[in-house]
C-alpha atoms as a PDB file:
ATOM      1  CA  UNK A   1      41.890 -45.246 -27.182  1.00  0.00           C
ATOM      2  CA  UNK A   2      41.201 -48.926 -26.879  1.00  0.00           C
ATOM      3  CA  UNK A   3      44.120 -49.611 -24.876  1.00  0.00           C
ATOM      4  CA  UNK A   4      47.290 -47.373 -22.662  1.00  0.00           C
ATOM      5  CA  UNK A   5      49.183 -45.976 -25.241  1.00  0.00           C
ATOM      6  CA  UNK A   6      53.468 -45.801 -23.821  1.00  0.00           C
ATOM      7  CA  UNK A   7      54.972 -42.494 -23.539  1.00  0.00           C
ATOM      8  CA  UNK A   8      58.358 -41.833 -22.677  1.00  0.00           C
ATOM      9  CA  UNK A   9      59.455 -38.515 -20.899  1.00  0.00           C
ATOM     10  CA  UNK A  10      62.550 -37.357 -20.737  1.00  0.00           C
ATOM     11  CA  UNK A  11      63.625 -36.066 -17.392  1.00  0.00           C
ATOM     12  CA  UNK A  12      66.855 -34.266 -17.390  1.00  0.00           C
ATOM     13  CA  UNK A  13      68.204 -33.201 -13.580  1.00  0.00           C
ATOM     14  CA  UNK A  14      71.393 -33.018 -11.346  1.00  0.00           C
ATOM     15  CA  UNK A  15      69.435 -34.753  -8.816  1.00  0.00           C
ATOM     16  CA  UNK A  16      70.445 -32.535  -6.115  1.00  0.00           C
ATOM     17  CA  UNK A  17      69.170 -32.580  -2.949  1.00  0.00           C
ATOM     18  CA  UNK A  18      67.841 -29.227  -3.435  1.00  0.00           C
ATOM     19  CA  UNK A  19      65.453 -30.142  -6.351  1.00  0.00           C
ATOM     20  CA  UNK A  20      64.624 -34.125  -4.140  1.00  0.00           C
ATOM     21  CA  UNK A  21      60.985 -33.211  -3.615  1.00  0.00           C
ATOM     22  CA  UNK A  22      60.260 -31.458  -7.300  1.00  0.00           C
ATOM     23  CA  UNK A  23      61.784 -34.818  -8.948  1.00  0.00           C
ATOM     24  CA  UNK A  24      59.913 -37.290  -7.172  1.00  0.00           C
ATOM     25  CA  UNK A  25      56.717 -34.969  -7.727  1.00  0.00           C
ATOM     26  CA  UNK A  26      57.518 -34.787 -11.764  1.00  0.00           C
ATOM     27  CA  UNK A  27      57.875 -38.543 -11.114  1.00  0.00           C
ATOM     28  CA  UNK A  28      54.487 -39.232 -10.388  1.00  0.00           C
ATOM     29  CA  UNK A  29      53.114 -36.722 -12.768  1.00  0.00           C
ATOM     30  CA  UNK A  30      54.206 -38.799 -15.186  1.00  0.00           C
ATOM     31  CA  UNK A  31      53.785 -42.278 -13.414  1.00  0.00           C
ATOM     32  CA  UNK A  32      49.998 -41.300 -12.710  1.00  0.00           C
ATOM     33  CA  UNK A  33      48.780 -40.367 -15.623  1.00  0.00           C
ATOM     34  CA  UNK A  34      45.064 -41.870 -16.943  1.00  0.00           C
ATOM     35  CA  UNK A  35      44.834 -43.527 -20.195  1.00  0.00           C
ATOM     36  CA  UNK A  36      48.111 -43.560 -20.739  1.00  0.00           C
ATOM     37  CA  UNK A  37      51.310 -45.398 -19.516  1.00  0.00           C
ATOM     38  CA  UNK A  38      54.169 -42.689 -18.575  1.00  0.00           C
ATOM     39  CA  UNK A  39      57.232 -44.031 -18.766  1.00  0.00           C
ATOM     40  CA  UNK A  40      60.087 -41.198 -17.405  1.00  0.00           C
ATOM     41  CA  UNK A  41      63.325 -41.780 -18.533  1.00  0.00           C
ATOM     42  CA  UNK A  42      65.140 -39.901 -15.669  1.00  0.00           C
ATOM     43  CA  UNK A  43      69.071 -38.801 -17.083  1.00  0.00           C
ATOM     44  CA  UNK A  44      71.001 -37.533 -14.099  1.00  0.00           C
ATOM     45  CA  UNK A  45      73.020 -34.640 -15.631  1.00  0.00           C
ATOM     46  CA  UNK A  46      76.234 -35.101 -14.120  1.00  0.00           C
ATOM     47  CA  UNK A  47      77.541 -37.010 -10.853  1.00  0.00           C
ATOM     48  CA  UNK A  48      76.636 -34.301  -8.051  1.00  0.00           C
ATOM     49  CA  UNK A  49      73.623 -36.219  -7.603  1.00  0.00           C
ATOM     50  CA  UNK A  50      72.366 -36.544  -3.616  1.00  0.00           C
ATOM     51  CA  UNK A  51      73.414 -40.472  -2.901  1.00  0.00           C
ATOM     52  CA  UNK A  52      69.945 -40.878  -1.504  1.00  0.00           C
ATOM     53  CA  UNK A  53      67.541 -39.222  -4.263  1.00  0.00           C
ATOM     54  CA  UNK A  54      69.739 -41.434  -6.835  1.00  0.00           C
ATOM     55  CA  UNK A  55      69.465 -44.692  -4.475  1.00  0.00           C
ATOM     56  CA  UNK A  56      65.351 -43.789  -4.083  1.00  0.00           C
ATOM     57  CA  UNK A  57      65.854 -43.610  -8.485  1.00  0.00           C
ATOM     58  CA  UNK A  58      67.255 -46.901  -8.856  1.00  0.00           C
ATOM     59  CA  UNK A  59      65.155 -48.861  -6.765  1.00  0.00           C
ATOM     60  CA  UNK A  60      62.106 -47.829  -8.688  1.00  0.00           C
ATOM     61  CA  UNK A  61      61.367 -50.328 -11.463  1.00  0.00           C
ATOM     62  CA  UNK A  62      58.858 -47.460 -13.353  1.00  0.00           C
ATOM     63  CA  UNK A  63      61.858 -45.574 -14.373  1.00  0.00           C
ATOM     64  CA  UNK A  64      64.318 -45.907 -17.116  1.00  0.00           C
ATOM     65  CA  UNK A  65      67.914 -44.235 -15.049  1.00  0.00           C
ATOM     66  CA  UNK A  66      70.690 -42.891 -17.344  1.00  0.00           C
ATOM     67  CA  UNK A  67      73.804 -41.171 -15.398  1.00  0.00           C
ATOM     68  CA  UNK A  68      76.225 -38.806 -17.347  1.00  0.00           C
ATOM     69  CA  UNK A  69      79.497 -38.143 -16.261  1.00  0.00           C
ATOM     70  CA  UNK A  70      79.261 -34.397 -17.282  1.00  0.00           C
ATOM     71  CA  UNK A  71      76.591 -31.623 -16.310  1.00  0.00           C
ATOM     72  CA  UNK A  72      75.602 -30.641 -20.179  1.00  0.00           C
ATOM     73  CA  UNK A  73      72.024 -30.074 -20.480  1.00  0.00           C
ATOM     74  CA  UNK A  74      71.993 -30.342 -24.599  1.00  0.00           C
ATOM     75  CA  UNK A  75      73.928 -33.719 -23.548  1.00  0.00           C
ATOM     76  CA  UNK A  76      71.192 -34.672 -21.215  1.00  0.00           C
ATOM     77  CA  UNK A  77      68.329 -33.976 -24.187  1.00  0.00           C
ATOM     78  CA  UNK A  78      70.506 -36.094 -27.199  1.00  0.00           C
ATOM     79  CA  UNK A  79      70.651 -38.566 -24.282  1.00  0.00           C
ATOM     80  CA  UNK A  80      67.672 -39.133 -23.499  1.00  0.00           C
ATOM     81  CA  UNK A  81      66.106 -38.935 -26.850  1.00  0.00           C
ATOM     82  CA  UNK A  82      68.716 -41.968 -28.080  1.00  0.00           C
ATOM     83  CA  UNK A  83      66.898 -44.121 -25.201  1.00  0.00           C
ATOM     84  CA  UNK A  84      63.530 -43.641 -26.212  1.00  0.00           C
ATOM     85  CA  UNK A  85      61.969 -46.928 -27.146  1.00  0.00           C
ATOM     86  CA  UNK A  86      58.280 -45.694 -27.286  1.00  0.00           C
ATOM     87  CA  UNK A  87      56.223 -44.345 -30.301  1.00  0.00           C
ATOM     88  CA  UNK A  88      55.832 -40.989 -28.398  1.00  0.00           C
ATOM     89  CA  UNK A  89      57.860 -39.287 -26.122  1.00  0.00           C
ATOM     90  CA  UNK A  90      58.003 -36.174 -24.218  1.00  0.00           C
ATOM     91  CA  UNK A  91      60.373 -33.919 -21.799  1.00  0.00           C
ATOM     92  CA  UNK A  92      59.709 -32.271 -18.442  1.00  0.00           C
ATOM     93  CA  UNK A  93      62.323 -31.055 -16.165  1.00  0.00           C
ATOM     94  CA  UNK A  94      62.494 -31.663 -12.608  1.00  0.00           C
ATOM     95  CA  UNK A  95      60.705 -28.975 -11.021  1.00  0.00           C
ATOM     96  CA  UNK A  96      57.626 -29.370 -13.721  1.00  0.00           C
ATOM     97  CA  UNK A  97      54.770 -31.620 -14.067  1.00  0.00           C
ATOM     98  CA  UNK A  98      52.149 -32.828 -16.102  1.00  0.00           C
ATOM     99  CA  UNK A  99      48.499 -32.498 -15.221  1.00  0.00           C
ATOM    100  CA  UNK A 100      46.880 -36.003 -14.632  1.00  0.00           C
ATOM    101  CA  UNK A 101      45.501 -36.211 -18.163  1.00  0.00           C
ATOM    102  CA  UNK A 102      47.999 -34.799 -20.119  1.00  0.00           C
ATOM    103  CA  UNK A 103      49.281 -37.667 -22.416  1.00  0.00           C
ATOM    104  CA  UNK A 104      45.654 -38.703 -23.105  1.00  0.00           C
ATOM    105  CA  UNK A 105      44.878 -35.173 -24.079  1.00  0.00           C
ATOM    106  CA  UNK A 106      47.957 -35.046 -26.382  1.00  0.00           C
ATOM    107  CA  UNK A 107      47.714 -38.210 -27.788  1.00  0.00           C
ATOM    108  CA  UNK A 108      44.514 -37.291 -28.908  1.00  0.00           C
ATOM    109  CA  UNK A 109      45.514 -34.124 -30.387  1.00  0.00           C
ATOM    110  CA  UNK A 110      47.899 -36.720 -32.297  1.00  0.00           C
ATOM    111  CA  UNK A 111      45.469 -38.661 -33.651  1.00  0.00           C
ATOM    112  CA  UNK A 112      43.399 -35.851 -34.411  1.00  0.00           C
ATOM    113  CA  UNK A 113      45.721 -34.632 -36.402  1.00  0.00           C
ATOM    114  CA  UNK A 114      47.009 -37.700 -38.498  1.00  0.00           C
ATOM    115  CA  UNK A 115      49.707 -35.815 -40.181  1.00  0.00           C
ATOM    116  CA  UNK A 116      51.220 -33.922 -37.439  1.00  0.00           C
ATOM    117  CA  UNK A 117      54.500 -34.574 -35.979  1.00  0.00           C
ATOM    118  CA  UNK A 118      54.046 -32.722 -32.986  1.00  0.00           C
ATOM    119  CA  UNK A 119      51.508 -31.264 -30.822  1.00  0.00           C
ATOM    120  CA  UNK A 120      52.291 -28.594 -28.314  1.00  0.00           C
ATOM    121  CA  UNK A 121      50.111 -28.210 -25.725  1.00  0.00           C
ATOM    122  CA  UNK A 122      48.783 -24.979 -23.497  1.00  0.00           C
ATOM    123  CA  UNK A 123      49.406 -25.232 -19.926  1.00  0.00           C
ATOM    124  CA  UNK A 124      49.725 -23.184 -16.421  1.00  0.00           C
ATOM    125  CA  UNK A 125      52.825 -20.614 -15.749  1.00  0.00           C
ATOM    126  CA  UNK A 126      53.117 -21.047 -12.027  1.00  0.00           C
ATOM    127  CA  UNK A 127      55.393 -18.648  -9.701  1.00  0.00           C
ATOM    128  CA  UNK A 128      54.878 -16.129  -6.625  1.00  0.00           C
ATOM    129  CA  UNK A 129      52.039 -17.490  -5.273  1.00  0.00           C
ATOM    130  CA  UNK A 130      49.664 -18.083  -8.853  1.00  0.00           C
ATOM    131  CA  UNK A 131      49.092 -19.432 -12.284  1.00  0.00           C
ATOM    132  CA  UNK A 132      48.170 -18.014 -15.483  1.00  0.00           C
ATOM    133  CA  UNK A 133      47.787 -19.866 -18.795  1.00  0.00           C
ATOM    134  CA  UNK A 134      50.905 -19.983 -20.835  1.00  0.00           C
ATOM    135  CA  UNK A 135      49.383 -18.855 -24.224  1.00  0.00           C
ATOM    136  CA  UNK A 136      46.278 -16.742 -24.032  1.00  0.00           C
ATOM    137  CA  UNK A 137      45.386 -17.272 -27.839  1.00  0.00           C
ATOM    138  CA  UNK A 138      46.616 -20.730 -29.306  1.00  0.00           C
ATOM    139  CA  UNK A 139      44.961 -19.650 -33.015  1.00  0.00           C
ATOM    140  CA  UNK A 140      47.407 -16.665 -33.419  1.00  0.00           C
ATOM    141  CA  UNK A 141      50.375 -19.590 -32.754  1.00  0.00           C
ATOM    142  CA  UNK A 142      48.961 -21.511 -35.278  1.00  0.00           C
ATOM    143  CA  UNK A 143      48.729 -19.066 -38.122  1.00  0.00           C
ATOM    144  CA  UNK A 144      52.594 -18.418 -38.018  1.00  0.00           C
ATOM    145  CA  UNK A 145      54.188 -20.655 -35.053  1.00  0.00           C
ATOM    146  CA  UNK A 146      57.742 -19.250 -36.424  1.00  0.00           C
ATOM    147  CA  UNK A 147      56.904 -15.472 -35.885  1.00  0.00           C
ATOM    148  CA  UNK A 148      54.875 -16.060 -33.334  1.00  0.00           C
ATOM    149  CA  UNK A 149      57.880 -17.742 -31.734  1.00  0.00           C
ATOM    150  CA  UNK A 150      59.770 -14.231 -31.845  1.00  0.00           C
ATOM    151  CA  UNK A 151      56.837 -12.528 -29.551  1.00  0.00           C
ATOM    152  CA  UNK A 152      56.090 -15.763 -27.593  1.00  0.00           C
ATOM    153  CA  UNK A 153      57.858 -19.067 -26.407  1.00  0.00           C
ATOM    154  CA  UNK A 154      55.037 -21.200 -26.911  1.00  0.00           C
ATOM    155  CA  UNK A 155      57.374 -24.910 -25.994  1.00  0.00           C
ATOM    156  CA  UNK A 156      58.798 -24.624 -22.756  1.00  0.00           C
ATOM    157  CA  UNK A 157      59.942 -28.512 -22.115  1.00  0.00           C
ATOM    158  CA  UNK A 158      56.517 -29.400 -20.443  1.00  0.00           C
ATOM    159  CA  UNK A 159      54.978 -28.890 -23.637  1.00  0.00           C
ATOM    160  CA  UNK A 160      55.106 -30.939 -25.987  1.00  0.00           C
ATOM    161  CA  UNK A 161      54.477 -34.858 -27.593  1.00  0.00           C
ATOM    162  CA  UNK A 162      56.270 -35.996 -30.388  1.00  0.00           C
ATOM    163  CA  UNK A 163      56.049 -39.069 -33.053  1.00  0.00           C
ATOM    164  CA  UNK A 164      59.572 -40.472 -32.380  1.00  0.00           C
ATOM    165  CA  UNK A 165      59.466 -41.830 -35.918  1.00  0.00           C
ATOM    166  CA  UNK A 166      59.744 -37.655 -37.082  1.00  0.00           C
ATOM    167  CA  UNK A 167      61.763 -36.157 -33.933  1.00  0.00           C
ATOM    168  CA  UNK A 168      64.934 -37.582 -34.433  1.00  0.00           C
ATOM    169  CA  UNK A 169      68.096 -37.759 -32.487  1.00  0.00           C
ATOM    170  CA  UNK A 170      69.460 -35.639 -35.022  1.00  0.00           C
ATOM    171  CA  UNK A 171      67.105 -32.616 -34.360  1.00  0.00           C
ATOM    172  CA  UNK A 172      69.132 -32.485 -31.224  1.00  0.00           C
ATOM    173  CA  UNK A 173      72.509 -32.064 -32.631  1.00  0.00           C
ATOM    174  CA  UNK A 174      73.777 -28.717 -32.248  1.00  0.00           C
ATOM    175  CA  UNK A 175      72.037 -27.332 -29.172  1.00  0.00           C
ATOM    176  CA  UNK A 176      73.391 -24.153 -27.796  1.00  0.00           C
ATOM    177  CA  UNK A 177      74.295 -24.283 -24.019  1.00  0.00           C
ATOM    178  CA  UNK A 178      70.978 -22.503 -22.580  1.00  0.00           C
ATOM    179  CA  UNK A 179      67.989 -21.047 -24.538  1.00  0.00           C
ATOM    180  CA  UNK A 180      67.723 -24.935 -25.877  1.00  0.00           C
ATOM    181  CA  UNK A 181      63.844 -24.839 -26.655  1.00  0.00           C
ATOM    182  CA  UNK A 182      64.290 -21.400 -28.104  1.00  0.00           C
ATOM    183  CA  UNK A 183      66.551 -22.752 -30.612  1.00  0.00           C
ATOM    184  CA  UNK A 184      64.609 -26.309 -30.745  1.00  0.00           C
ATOM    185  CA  UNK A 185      61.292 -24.322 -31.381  1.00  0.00           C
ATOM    186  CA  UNK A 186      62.640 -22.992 -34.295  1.00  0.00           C
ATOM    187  CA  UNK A 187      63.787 -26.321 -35.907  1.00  0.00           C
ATOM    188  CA  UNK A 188      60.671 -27.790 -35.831  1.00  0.00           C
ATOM    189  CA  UNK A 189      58.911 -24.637 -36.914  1.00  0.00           C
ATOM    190  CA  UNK A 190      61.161 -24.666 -39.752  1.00  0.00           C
ATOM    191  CA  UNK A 191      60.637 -28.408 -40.263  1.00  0.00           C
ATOM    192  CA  UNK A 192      58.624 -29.940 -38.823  1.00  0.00           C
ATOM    193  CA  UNK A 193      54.052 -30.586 -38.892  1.00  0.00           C
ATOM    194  CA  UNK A 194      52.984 -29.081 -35.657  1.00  0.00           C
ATOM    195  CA  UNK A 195      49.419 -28.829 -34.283  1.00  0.00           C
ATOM    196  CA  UNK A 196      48.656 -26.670 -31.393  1.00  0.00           C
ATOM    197  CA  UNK A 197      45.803 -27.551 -28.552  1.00  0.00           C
ATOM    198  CA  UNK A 198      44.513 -25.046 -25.694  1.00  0.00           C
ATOM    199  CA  UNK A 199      44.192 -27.414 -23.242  1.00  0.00           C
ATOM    200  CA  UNK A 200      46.420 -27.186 -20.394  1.00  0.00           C
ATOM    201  CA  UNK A 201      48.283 -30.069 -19.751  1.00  0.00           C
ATOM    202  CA  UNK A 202      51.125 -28.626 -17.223  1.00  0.00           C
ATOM    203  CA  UNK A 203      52.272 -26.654 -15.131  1.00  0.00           C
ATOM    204  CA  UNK A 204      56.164 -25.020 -15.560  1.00  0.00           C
ATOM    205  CA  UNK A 205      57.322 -23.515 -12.612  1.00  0.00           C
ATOM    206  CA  UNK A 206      58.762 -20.043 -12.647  1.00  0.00           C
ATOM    207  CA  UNK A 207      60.185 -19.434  -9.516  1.00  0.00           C
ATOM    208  CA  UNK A 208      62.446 -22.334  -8.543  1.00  0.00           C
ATOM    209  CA  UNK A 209      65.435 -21.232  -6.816  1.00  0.00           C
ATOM    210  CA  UNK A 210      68.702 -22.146  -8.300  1.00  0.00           C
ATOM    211  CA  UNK A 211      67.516 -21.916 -11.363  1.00  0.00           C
ATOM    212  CA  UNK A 212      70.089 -21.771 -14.597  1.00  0.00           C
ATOM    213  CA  UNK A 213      67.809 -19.132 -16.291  1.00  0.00           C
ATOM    214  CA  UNK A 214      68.848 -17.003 -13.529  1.00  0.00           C
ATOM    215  CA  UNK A 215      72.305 -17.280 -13.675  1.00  0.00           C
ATOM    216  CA  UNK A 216      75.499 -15.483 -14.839  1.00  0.00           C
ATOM    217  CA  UNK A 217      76.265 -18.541 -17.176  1.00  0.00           C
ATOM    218  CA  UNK A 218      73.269 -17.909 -18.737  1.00  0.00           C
ATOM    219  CA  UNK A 219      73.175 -14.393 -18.887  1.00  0.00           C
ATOM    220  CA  UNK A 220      76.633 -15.111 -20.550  1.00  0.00           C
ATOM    221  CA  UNK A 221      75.585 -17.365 -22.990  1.00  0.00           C
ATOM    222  CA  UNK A 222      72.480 -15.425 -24.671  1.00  0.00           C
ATOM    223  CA  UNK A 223      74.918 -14.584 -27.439  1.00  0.00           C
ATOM    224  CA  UNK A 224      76.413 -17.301 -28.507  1.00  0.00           C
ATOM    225  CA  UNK A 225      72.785 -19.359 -28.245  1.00  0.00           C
ATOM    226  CA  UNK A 226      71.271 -16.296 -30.575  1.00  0.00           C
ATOM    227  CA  UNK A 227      74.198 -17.048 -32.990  1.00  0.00           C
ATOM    228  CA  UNK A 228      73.360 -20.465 -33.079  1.00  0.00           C
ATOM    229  CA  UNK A 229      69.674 -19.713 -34.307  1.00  0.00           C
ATOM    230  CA  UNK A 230      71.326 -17.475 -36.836  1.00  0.00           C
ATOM    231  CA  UNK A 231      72.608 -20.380 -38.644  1.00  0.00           C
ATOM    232  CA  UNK A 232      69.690 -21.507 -39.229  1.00  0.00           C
ATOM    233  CA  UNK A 233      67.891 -21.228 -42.961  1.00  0.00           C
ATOM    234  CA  UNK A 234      65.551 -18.788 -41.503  1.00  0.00           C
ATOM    235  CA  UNK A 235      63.633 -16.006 -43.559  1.00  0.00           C
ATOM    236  CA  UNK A 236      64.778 -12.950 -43.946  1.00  0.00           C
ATOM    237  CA  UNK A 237      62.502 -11.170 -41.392  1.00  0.00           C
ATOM    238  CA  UNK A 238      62.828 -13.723 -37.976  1.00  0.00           C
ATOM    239  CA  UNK A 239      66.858 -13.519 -39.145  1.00  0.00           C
ATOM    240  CA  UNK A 240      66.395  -9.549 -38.834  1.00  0.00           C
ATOM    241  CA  UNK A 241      64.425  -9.969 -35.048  1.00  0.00           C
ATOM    242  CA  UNK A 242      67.157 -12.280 -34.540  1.00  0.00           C
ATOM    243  CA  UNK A 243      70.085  -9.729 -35.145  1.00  0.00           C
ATOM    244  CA  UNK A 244      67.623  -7.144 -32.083  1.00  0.00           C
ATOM    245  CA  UNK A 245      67.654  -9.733 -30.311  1.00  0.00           C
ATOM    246  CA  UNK A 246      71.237 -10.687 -30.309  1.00  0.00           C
ATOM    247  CA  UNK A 247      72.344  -6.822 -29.825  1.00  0.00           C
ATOM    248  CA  UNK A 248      70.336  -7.276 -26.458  1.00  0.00           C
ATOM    249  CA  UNK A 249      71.971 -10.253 -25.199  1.00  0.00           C
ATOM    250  CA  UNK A 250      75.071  -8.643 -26.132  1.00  0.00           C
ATOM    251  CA  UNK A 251      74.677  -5.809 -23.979  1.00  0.00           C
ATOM    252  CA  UNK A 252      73.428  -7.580 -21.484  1.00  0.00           C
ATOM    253  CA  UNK A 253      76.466  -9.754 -20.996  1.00  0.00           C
ATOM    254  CA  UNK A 254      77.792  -6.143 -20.613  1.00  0.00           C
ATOM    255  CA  UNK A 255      75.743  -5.110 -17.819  1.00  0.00           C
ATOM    256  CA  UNK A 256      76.405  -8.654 -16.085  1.00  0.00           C
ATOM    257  CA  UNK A 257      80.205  -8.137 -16.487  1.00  0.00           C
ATOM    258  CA  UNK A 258      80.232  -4.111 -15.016  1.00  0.00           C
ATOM    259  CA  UNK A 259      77.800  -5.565 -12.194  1.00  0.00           C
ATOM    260  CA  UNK A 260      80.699  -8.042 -11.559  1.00  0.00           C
ATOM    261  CA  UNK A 261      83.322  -5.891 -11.810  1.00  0.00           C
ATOM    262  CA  UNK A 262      84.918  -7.316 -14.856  1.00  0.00           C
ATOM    263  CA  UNK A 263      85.464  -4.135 -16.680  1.00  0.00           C
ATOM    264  CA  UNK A 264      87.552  -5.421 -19.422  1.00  0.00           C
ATOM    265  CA  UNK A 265      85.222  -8.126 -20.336  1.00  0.00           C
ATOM    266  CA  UNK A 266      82.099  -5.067 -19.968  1.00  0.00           C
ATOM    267  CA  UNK A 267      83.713  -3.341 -22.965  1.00  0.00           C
ATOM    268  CA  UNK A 268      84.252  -6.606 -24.836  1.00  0.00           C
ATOM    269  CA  UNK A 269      80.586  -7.272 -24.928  1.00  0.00           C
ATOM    270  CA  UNK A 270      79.423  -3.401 -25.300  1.00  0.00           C
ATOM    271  CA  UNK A 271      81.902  -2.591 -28.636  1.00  0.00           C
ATOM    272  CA  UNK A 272      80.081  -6.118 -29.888  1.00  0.00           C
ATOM    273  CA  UNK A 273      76.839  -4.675 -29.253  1.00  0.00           C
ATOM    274  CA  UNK A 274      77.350  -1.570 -30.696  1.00  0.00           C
ATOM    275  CA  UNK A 275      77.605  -2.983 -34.243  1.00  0.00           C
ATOM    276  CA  UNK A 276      74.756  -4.988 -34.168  1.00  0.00           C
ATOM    277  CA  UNK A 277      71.360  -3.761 -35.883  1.00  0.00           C
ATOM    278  CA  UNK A 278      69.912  -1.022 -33.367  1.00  0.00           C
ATOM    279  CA  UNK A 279      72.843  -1.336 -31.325  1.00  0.00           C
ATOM    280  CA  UNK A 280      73.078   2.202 -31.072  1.00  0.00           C
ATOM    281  CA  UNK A 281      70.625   2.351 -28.443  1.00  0.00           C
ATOM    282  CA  UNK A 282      73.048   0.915 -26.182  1.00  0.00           C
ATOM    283  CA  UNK A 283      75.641   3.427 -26.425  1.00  0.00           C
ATOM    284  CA  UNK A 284      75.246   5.561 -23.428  1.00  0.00           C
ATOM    285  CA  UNK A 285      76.179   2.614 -21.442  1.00  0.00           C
ATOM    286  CA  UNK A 286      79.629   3.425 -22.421  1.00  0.00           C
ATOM    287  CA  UNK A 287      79.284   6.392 -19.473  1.00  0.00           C
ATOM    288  CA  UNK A 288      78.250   3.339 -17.050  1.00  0.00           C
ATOM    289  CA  UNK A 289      82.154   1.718 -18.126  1.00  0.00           C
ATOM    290  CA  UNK A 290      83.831   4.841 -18.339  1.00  0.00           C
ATOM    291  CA  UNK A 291      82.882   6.176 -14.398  1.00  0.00           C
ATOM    292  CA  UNK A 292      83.186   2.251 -13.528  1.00  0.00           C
ATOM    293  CA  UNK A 293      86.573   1.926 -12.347  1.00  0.00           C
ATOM    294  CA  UNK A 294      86.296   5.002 -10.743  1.00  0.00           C
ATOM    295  CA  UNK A 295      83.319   5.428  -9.015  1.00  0.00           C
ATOM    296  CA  UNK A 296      83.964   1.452  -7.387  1.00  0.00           C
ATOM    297  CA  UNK A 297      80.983  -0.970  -6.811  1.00  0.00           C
ATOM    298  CA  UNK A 298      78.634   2.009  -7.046  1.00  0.00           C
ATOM    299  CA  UNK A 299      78.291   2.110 -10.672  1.00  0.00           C
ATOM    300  CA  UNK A 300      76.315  -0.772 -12.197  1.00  0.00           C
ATOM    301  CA  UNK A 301      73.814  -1.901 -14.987  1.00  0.00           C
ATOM    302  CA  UNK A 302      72.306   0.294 -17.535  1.00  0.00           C
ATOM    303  CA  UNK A 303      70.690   3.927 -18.258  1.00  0.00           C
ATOM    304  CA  UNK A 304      70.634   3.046 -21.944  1.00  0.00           C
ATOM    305  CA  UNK A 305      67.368   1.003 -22.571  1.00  0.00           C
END
């Protein structure tokens, strides 16, 4: 490239002073990158922000700051995106970064591919201690990215570029609360020219604590995100994975209401799992609800997987 090339990245957080030192590091990621200019375009998710981290934020004049009055993640994303100014643009969260050459490496993938309206990169899975590539074989992602999607999630946030002109703030419309890239995978397998590279060009963190992948809301929420995907114009096999898939989440919302207690709720989400496609499986669980109330706290999860 004869010249930088201007990248925005989108950098969703809360700003808490938990995550202060994994912001300011996915910071300079971005601000540090070679043959590139990384712009981050920080969006504070909500006002819970630590007064300092957010003073430290608004001083810099290398970031773009947007504040929203309400913690909303999909909020955070259509945010963001309606701010980019740049040809390109990417997203990391705040307890991610990019390797040092990671927008030269996918710009070039860009240009490589002329017609491509996104390239999704490999990159390093990092969590108790080590690191493994994300995606041992990027040629089987390329074949089929949609199927492959059902065995794989090959875009965690980290991992991709995109041509603003073709990722538009309306490809963020409708994003479920939780399992967002799930669902925003399949859109732009469904729609979208994507290339695929090998080269790592992050690392995504697996073992951050307080994080909303580990939490009851999300646990909760598998559901309704699956029945999001579902109205999608998908084909008639990834709809049918899809349907598994959902029948899981549904009983796991089960075992996360018994394991609270919430026996009501438990049978809510077990009946709902029961009529899904292979629900079946899940059916001795109903012992787990039955000896519930009586056997106290003892009883919880499953025997029915």
């Amino acid at each position: 490239m004869s010249r930088p090339s201007e990248v925005s990245i989108i950098m969703p957080t809360m700003a808490t002073r938990e995550r202060g030192d994994s912001l300011v590091r996915a910071i300079e990621s971005v601000v540090s990158q070679r043959a590139a200019r990384g712009v981050p375009l920080v969006v504070v998710n909500g006002r819970v922000g630590a007064p300092d981290l957010l003073e430290h934020v608004r001083r810099r004049s290398d970031i773009r700051l947007v504040i929203l009055e309400e913690a909303n993640l999909p909020r955070a994303l259509q945010a963001g995106r309606q701010h980019v100014e740049t040809p390109y643009f990417g997203v990391l969260d705040d307890d991610d970064e990019l390797l040092p050459d990671a927008l030269q490496i996918r710009l070039g993938a860009l240009e490589a591919a002329a017609a491509a309206d996104v390239v999704v990169t490999n990159g390093y899975l990092a969590g108790r201690g080590r690191a493994e590539l994300n995606i041992p074989d990027f040629a089987e992602v390329q074949a089929d990215p949609l199927r492959r999607l059902l065995r794989q999630h090959w875009l965690p946030p980290c991992a991709g570029l995109f041509r603003t002109a073709a990722v538009t703030p309306a490809l963020f419309d409708g994003i479920p609360r939780y399992r967002e890239w799930t669902y925003l995978a399949l859109r732009m397998a469904l729609g979208l020219r994507i290339c695929f590279t090998a080269q790592p060009t992050f690392v995504y963190r697996t073992d951050t604590p307080g994080s909303l992948s580990k939490s009851r809301p999300y646990c909760l929420a598998g559901p309704s995100a699956i029945g999001r995907m579902l109205e999608l114009d998908l084909p008639a096999d990834v709809r049918a994975v899809l349907r598994i898939r959902l029948a899981g989440d549904l009983h796991s919302a089960a075992v996360c209401e018994l394991d609270d207690g919430h026996y009501g709720a438990a049978w809510v989400w077990h009946l709902k799992s029961l009529v899904q496609p292979s629900g079946w499986r899940y059916l001795p669980f109903a012992r787990n609800l039955l000896l519930g109330p009586l056997a106290g706290d003892g009883v919880h999860g499953s025997d029915s997987a």
